[in-house]
N, C-alpha and C. Protein backbone atom coordinates (compact mmCIF):
# COMPACT_ATOMS: atom_id res chain seq x y z
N UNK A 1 0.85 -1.18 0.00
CA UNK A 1 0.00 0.00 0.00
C UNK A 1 0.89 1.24 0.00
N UNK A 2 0.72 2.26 -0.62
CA UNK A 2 1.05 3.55 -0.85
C UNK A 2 0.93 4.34 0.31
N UNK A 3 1.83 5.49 1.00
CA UNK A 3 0.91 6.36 1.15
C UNK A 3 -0.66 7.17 1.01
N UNK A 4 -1.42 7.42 2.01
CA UNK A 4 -2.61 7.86 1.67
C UNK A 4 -3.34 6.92 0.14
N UNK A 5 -2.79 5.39 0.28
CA UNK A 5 -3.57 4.60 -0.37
C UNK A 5 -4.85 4.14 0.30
N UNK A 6 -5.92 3.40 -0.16
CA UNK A 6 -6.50 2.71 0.81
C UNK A 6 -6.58 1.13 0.98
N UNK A 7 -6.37 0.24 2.06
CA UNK A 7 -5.84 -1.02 1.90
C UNK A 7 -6.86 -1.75 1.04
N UNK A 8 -6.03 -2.80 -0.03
CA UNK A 8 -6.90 -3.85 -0.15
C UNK A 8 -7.90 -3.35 -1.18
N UNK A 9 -7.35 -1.96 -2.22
CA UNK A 9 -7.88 -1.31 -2.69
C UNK A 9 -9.54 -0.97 -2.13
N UNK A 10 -9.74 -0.81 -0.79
CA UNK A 10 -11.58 -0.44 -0.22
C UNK A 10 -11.27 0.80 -0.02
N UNK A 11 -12.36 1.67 -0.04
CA UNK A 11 -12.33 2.85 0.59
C UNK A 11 -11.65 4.03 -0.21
N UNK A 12 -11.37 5.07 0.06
CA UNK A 12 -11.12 5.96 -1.35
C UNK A 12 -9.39 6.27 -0.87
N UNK A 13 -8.87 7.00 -1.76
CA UNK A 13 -7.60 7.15 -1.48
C UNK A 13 -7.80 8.81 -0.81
N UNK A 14 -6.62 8.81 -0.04
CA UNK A 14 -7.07 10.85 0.81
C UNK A 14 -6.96 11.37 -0.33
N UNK A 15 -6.41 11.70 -1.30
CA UNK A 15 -6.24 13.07 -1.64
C UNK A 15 -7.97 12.66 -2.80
N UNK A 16 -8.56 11.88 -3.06
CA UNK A 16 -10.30 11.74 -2.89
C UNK A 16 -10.94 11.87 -1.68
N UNK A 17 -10.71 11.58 -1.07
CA UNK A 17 -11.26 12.24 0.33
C UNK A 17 -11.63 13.45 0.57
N UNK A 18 -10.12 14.30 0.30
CA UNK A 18 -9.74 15.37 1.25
C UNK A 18 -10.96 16.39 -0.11
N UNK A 19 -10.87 15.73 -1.10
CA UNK A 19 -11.66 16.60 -2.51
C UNK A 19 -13.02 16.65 -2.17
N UNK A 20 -13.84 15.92 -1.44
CA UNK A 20 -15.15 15.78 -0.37
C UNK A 20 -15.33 16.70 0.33
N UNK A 21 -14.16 17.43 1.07
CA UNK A 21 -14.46 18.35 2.44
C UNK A 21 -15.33 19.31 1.48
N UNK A 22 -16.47 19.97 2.68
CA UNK A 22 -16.96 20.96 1.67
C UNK A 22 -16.32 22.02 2.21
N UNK A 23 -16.69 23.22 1.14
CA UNK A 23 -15.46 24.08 1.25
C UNK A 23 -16.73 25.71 1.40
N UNK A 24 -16.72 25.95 2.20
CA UNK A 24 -18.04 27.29 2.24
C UNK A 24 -17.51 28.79 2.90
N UNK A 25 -18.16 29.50 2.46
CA UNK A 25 -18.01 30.89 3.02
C UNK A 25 -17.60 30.97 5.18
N UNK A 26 -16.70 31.23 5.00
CA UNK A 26 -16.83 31.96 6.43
C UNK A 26 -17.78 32.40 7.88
N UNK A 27 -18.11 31.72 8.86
CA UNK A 27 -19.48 32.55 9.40
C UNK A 27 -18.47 32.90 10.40
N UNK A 28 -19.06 34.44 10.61
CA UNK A 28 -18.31 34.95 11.61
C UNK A 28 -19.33 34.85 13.28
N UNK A 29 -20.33 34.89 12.95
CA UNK A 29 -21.52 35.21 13.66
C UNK A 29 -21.81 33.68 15.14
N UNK A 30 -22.19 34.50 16.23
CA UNK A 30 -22.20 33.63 17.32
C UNK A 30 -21.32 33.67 18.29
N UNK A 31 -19.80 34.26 17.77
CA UNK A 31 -18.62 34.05 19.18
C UNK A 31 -18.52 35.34 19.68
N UNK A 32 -18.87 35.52 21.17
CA UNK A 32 -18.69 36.29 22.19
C UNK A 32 -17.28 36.22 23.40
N UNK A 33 -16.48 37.06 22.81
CA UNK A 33 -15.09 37.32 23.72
C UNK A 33 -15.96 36.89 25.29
N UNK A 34 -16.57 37.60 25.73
CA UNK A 34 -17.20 37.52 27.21
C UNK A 34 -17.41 36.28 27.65
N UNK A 35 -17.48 35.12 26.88
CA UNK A 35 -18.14 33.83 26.60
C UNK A 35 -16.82 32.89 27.48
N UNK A 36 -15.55 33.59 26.93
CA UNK A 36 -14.43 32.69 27.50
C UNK A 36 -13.49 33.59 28.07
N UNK A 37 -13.88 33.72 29.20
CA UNK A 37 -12.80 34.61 30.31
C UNK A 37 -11.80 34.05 30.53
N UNK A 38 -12.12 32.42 30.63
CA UNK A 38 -10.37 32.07 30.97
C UNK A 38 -9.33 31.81 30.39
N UNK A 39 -9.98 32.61 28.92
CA UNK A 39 -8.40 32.75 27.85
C UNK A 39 -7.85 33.67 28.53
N UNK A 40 -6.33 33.43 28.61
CA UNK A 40 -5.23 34.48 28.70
C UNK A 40 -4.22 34.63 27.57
N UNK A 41 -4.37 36.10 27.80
CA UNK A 41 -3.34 36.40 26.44
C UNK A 41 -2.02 36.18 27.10
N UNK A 42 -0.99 35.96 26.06
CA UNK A 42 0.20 34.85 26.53
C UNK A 42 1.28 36.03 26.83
N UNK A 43 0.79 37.47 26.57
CA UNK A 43 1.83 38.50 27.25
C UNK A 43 2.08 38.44 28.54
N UNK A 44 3.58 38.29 28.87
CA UNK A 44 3.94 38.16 30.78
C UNK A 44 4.44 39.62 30.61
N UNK A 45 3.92 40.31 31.82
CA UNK A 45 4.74 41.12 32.30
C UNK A 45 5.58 40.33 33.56
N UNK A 46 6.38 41.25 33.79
CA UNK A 46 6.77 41.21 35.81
C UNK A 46 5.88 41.25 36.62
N UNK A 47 4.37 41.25 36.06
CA UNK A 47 3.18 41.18 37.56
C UNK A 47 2.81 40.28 37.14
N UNK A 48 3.07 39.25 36.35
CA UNK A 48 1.88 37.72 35.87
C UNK A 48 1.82 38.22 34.10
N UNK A 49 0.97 37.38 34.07
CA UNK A 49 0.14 36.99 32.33
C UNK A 49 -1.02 38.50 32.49
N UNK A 50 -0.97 38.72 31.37
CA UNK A 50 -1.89 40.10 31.19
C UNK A 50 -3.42 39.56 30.91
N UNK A 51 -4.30 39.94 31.73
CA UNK A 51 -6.07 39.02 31.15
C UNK A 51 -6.53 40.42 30.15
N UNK A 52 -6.75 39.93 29.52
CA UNK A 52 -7.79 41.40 28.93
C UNK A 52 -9.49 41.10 29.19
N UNK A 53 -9.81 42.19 28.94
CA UNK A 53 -11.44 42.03 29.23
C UNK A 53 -11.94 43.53 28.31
């Protein structure tokens, strides 16, 4: 078997696969910063990690 073959010739080979993903516009809509406070932005000062809000 090849790379990204599929065994036993069943099943499709990836780069047929990967040609499946569907491929669509962007949604930006739904994510609220406020939603996940306990991201921290990865800036350290000398007082700790900086939170923004």
């Amino acid at each position: 078997m090849r790379p990204g073959g599929a065994p036993d010739g069943a099943g499709l080979l990836l780069a047929d696969a990967i040609k499946q993903i569907p491929v669509a516009e962007e949604k930006r809509t739904g994510y609220e910063r406020d939603s996940f406070k306990h991201w921290v932005d990865k800036t350290v000062t000398a007082a700790g990690p900086v939170r923004r809000s």
